[in-house]
Protein backbone atom coordinates (compact mmCIF):
# COMPACT_ATOMS: atom_id res chain seq x y z
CA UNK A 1 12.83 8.14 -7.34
CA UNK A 2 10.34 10.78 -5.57
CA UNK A 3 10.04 14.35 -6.92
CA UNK A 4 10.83 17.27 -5.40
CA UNK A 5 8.54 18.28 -2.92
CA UNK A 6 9.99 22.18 -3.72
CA UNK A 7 7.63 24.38 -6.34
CA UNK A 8 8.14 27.69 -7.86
CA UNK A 9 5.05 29.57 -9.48
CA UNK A 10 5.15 30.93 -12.38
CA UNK A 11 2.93 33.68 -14.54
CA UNK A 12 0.81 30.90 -15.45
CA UNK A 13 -1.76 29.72 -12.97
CA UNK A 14 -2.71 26.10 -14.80
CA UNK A 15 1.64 25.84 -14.38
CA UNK A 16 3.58 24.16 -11.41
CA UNK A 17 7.58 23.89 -11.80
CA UNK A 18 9.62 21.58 -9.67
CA UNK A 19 13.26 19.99 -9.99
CA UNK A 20 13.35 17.28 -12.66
CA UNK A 21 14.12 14.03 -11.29
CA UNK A 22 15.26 12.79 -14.89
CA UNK A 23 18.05 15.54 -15.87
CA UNK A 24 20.49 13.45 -13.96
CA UNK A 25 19.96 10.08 -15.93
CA UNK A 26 20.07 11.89 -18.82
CA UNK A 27 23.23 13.13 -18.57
CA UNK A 28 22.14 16.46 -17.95
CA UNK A 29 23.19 16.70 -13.97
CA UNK A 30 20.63 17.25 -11.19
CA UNK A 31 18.22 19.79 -11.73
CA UNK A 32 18.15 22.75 -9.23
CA UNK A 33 16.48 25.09 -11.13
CA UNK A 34 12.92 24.30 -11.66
CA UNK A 35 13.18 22.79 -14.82
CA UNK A 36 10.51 20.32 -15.25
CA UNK A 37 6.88 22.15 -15.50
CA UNK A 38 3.24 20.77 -15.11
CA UNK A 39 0.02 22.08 -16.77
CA UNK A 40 -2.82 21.25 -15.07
CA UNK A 41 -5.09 22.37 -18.11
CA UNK A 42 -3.39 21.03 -21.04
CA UNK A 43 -2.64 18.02 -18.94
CA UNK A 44 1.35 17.35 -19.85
CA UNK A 45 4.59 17.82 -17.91
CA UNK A 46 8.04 18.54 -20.17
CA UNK A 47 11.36 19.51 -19.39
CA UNK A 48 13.19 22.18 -20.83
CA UNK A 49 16.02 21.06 -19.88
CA UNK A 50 16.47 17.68 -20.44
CA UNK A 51 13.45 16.56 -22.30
CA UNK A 52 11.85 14.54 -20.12
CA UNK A 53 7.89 14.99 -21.14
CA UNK A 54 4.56 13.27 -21.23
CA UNK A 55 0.63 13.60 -20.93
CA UNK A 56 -0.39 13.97 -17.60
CA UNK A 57 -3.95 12.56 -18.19
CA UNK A 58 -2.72 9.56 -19.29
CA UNK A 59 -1.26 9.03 -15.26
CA UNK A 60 -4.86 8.84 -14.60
CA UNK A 61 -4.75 11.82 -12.24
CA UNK A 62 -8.07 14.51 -12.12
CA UNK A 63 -7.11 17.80 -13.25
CA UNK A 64 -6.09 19.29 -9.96
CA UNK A 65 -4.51 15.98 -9.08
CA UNK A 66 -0.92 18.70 -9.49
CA UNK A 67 -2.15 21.69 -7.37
CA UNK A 68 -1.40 20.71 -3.99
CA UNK A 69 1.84 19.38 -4.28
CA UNK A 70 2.71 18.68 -0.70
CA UNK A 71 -0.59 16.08 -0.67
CA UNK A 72 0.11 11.99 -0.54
CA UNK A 73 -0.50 12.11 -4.47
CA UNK A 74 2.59 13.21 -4.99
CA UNK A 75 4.53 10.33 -3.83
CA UNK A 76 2.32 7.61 -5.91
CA UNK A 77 2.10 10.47 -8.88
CA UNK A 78 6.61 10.34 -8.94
CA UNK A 79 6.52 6.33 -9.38
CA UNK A 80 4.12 6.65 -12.31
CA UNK A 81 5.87 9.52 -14.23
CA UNK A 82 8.95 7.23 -13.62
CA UNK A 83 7.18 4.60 -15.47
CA UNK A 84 5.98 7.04 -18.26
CA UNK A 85 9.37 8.98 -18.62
CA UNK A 86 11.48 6.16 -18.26
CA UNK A 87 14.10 6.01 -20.83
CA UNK A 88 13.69 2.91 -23.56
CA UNK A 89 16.71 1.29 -25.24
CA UNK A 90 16.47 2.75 -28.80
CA UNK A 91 16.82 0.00 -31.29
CA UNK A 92 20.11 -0.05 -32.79
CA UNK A 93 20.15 1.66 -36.30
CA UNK A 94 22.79 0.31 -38.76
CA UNK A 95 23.14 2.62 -41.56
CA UNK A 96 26.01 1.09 -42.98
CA UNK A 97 23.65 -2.28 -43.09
CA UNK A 98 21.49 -1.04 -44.81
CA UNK A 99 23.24 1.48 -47.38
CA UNK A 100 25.80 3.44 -48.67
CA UNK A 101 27.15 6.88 -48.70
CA UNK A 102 26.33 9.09 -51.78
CA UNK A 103 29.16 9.07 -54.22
CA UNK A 104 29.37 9.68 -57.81
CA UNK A 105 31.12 6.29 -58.58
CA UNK A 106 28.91 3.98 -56.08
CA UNK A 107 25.76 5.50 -56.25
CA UNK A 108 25.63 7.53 -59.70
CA UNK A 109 21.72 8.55 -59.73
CA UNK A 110 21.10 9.48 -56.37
CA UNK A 111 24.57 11.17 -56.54
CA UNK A 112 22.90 13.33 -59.33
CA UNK A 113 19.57 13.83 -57.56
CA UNK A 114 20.82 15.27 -54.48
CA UNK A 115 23.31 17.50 -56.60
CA UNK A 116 19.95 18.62 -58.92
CA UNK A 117 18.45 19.29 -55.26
CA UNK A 118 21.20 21.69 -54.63
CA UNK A 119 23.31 19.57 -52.78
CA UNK A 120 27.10 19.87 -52.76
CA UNK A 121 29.70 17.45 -51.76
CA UNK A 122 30.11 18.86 -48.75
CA UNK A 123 26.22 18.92 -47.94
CA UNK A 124 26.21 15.16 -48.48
CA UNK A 125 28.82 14.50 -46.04
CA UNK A 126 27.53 17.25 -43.42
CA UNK A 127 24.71 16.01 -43.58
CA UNK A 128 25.58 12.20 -43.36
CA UNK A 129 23.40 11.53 -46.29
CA UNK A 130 22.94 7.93 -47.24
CA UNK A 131 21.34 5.68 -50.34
CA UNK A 132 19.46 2.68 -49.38
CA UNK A 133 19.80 -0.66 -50.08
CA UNK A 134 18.31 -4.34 -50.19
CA UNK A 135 20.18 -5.59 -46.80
CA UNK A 136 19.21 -8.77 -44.44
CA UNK A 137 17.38 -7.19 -41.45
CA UNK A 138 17.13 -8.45 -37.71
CA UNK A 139 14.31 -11.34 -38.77
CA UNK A 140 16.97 -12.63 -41.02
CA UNK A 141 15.00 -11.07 -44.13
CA UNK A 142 15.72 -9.60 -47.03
CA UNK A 143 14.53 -5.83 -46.62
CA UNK A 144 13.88 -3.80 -49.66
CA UNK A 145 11.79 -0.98 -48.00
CA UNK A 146 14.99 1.36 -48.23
CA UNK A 147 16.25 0.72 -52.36
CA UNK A 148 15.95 3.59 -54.32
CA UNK A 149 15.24 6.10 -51.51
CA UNK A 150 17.88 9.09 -50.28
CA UNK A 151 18.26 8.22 -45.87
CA UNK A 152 17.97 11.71 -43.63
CA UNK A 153 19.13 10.44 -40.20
CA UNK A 154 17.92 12.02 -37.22
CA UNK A 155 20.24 12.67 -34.13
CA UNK A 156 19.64 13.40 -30.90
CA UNK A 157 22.81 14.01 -28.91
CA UNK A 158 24.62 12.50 -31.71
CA UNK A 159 22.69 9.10 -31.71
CA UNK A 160 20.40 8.03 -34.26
CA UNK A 161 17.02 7.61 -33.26
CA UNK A 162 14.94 7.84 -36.91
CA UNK A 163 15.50 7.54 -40.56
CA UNK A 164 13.49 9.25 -43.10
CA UNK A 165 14.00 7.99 -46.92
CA UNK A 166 12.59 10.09 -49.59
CA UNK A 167 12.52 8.27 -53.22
CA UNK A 168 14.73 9.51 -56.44
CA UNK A 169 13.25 6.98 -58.50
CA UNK A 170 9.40 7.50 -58.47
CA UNK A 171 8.28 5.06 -55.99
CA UNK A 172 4.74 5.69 -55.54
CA UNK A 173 5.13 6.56 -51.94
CA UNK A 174 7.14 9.34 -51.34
CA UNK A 175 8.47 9.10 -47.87
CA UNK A 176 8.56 6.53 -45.86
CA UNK A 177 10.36 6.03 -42.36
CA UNK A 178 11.50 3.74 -39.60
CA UNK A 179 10.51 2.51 -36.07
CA UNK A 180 9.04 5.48 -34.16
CA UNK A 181 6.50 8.28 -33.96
CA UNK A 182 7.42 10.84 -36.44
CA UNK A 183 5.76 13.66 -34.33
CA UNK A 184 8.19 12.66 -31.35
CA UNK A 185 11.28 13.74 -33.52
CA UNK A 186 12.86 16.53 -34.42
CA UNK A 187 15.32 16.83 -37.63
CA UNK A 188 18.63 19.00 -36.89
CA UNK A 189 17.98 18.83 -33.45
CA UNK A 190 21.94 18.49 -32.37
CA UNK A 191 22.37 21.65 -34.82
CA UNK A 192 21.01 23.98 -32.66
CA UNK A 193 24.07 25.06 -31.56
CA UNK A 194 23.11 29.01 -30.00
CA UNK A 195 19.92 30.01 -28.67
CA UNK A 196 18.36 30.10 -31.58
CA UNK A 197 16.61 28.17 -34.61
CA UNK A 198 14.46 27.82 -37.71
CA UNK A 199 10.91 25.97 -37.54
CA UNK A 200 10.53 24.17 -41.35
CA UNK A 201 8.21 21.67 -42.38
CA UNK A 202 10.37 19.88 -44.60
CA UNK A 203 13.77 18.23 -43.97
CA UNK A 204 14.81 19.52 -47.43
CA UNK A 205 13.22 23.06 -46.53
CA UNK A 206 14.99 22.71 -43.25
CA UNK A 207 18.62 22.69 -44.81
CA UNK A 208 17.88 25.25 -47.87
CA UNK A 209 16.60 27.49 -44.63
CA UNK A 210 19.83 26.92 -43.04
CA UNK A 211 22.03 27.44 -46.41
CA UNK A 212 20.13 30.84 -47.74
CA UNK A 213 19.71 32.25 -44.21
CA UNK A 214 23.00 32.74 -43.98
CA UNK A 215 23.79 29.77 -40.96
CA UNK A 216 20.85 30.09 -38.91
CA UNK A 217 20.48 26.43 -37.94
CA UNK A 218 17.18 25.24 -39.34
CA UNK A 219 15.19 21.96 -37.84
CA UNK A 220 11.94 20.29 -39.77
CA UNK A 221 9.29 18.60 -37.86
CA UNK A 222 7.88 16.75 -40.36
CA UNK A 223 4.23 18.96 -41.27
CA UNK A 224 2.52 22.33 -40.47
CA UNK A 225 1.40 21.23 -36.71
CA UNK A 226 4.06 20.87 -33.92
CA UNK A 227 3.32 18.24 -30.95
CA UNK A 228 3.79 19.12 -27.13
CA UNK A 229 7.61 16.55 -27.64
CA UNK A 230 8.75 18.66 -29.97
CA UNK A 231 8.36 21.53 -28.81
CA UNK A 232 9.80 20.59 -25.44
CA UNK A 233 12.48 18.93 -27.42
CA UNK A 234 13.47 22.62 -29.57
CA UNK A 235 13.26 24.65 -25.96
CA UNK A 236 15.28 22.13 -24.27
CA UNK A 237 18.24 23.63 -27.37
CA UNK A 238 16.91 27.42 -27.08
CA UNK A 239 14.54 30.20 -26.32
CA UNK A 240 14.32 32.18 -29.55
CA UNK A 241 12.75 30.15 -32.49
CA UNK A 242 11.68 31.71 -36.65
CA UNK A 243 8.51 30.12 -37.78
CA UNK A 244 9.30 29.08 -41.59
CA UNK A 245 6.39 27.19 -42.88
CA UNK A 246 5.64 26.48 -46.59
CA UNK A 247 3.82 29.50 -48.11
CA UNK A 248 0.35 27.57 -48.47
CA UNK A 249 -0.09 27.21 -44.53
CA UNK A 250 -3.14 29.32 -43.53
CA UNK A 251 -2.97 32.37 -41.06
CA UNK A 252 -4.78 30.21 -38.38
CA UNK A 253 -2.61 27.34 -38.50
CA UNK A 254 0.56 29.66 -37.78
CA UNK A 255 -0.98 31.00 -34.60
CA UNK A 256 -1.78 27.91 -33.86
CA UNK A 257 1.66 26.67 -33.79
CA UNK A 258 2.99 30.13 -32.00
CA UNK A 259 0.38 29.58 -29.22
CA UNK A 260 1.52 25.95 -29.00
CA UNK A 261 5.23 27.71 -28.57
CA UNK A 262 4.38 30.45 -26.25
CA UNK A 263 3.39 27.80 -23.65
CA UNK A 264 6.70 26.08 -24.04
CA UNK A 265 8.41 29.50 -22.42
CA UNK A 266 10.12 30.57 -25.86
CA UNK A 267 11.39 34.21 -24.81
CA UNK A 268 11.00 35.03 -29.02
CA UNK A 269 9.07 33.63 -31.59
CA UNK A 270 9.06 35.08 -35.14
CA UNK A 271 7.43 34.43 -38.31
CA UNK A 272 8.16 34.30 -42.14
CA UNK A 273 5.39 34.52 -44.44
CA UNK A 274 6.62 33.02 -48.25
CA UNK A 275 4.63 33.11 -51.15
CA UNK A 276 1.73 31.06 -51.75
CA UNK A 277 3.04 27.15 -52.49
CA UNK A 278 6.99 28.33 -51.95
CA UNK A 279 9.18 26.89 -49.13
CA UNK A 280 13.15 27.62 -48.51
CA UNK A 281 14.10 25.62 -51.18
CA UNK A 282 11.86 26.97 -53.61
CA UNK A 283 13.07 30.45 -53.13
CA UNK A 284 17.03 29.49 -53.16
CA UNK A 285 18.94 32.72 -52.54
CA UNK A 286 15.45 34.80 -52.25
CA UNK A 287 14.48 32.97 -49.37
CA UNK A 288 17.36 35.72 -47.68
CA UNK A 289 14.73 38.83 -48.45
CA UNK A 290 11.83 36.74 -46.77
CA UNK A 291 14.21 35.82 -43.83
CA UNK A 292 15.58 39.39 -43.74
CA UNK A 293 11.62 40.59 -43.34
CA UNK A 294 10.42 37.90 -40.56
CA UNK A 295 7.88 39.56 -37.86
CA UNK A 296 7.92 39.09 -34.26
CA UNK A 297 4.86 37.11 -32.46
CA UNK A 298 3.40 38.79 -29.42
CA UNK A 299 1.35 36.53 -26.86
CA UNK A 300 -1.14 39.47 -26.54
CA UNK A 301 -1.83 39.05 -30.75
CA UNK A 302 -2.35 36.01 -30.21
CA UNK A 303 -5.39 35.77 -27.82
CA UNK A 304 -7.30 38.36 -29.80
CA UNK A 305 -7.64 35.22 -31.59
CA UNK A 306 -9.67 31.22 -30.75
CA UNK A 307 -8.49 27.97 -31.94
């Protein structure tokens, strides 16, 4: 597979854009319109359309290894984002291995938790919540990791790639998850169903930000920073995006994360400030004024500023 020897400049001069060669095998169709962009200064290529992403640097190509693209580099460069971008064969998750759906008859406590939470019948079921259980794993083993612990799937395109388990019973560790980078997901990703979405920390935050807002979908990447995947992953789903991080996240780190989003192309990013320690679920049906009073981000605010 070579790339497209075609570019189109944009308003950023460390930015080259060219045809994706990857939209196609993902399903997505062959790219003719630029898609796929390169920055020669923060060293990564993404996407927006289909996903497709990695670091550039780690091609082991100089910084201005991108500018000319009509050199011989370019030819060696396309095997070796091949390599990079090519698409693994997600391990298989099993969720009905390894638990159950939440009931009140099956699973009586966590039935109760998640209703204490604020979770309805229909939430658990939306949201295709499951309760772990001790189940023989791939290595023929007994696996108790997932007993006593509430499962958040993640989808992307309706596939399960991760599972987050929180614990209703105390476990020292709160949250534990499977196989996979955490920073490389996105939770509610295949909710993001117009052109625009809610930034949350928490998964839990994520779906009270959805509920109170009134059906904006909300997604949760996991913490207060956002990596270069998913960010490429949320503007692969839409352009406009509501910053709704936990009220104890600093001024700094929030333009921090709008910079990071402003060099992913979003055409609108807003933020909601919530009181100091509160997050969506916190606030419950006051989370609506804060959401109601959000304030746009401009790019030209932001460089007034150095991270």
């Amino acid at each position: 597979m070579a790339l497209n020897r075609e570019i189109k400049e944009t308003n950023n001069p460390q930015e080259i854009r060219i045809n994706c060669p990857f939209c196609a095998q993902r399903g997505k169709g062959e790219d003719t319109g630029f898609h796929l962009y390169i920055h020669t200064e923060k060293h990564i290529f993404n996407c927006f359309r289909c996903g497709a992403g990695g670091k550039s640097k780690e091609l082991g190509y100089e910084e201005n290894s991108f500018v000319d693209i009509s050199t011989p580099t370019i030819d060696s460069l396309s095997s070796k984002i091949s390599k990079l971008c090519k698409i693994k064969k997600s391990k298989e998750i099993n969720l009905d291995a390894m638990g159950w759906k939440i009931d009140s008859y099956k699973t009586p406590i966590a039935y109760e938790y998640m209703h204490s939470r604020g979770f309805s019948d229909e939430d658990l079921v939306k949201y295709n919540i499951y309760v772990g259980r001790r189940f023989i794993n791939d290595k023929n083993e007994i696996d108790k990791r997932w007993e006593g612990r509430v499962i958040f799937p993640f989808t992307e395109d309706n596939e399960v790639k991760l599972l987050i388990g929180r614990t209703y019973i105390n476990h020292d560790t709160k949250y534990i998850n499977s196989e996979g980078n955490k920073s490389n997901f996105v939770y509610g990703l295949d909710s993001i169903i117009g052109d625009e979405c809610i930034i949350c920390e928490g998964i839990i935050s994520a779906i009270a930000a959805t509920r109170y807002s009134g059906g904006v979908p909300a997604v949760a990447i996991l913490g207060k920073a956002i990596s270069d995947v998913q960010a490429s992953k949320i503007r692969s789903k839409c352009s406009k995006v509501i910053m709704s991080l936990d009220g104890d996240v600093i001024l700094q780190e929030r333009q921090k994360m709008a910079k990071i989003l402003f060099s992913y192309g979003f055409n609108s990013i807003q933020d909601i400030v919530l009181p100091y320690k509160k997050d969506p679920d916190d606030l419950k049906e006051e989370y609506l004024k804060y959401f109601n009073g959000r304030e746009g981000i401009s790019l030209k605010y932001l460089t007034r500023f150095s991270f």
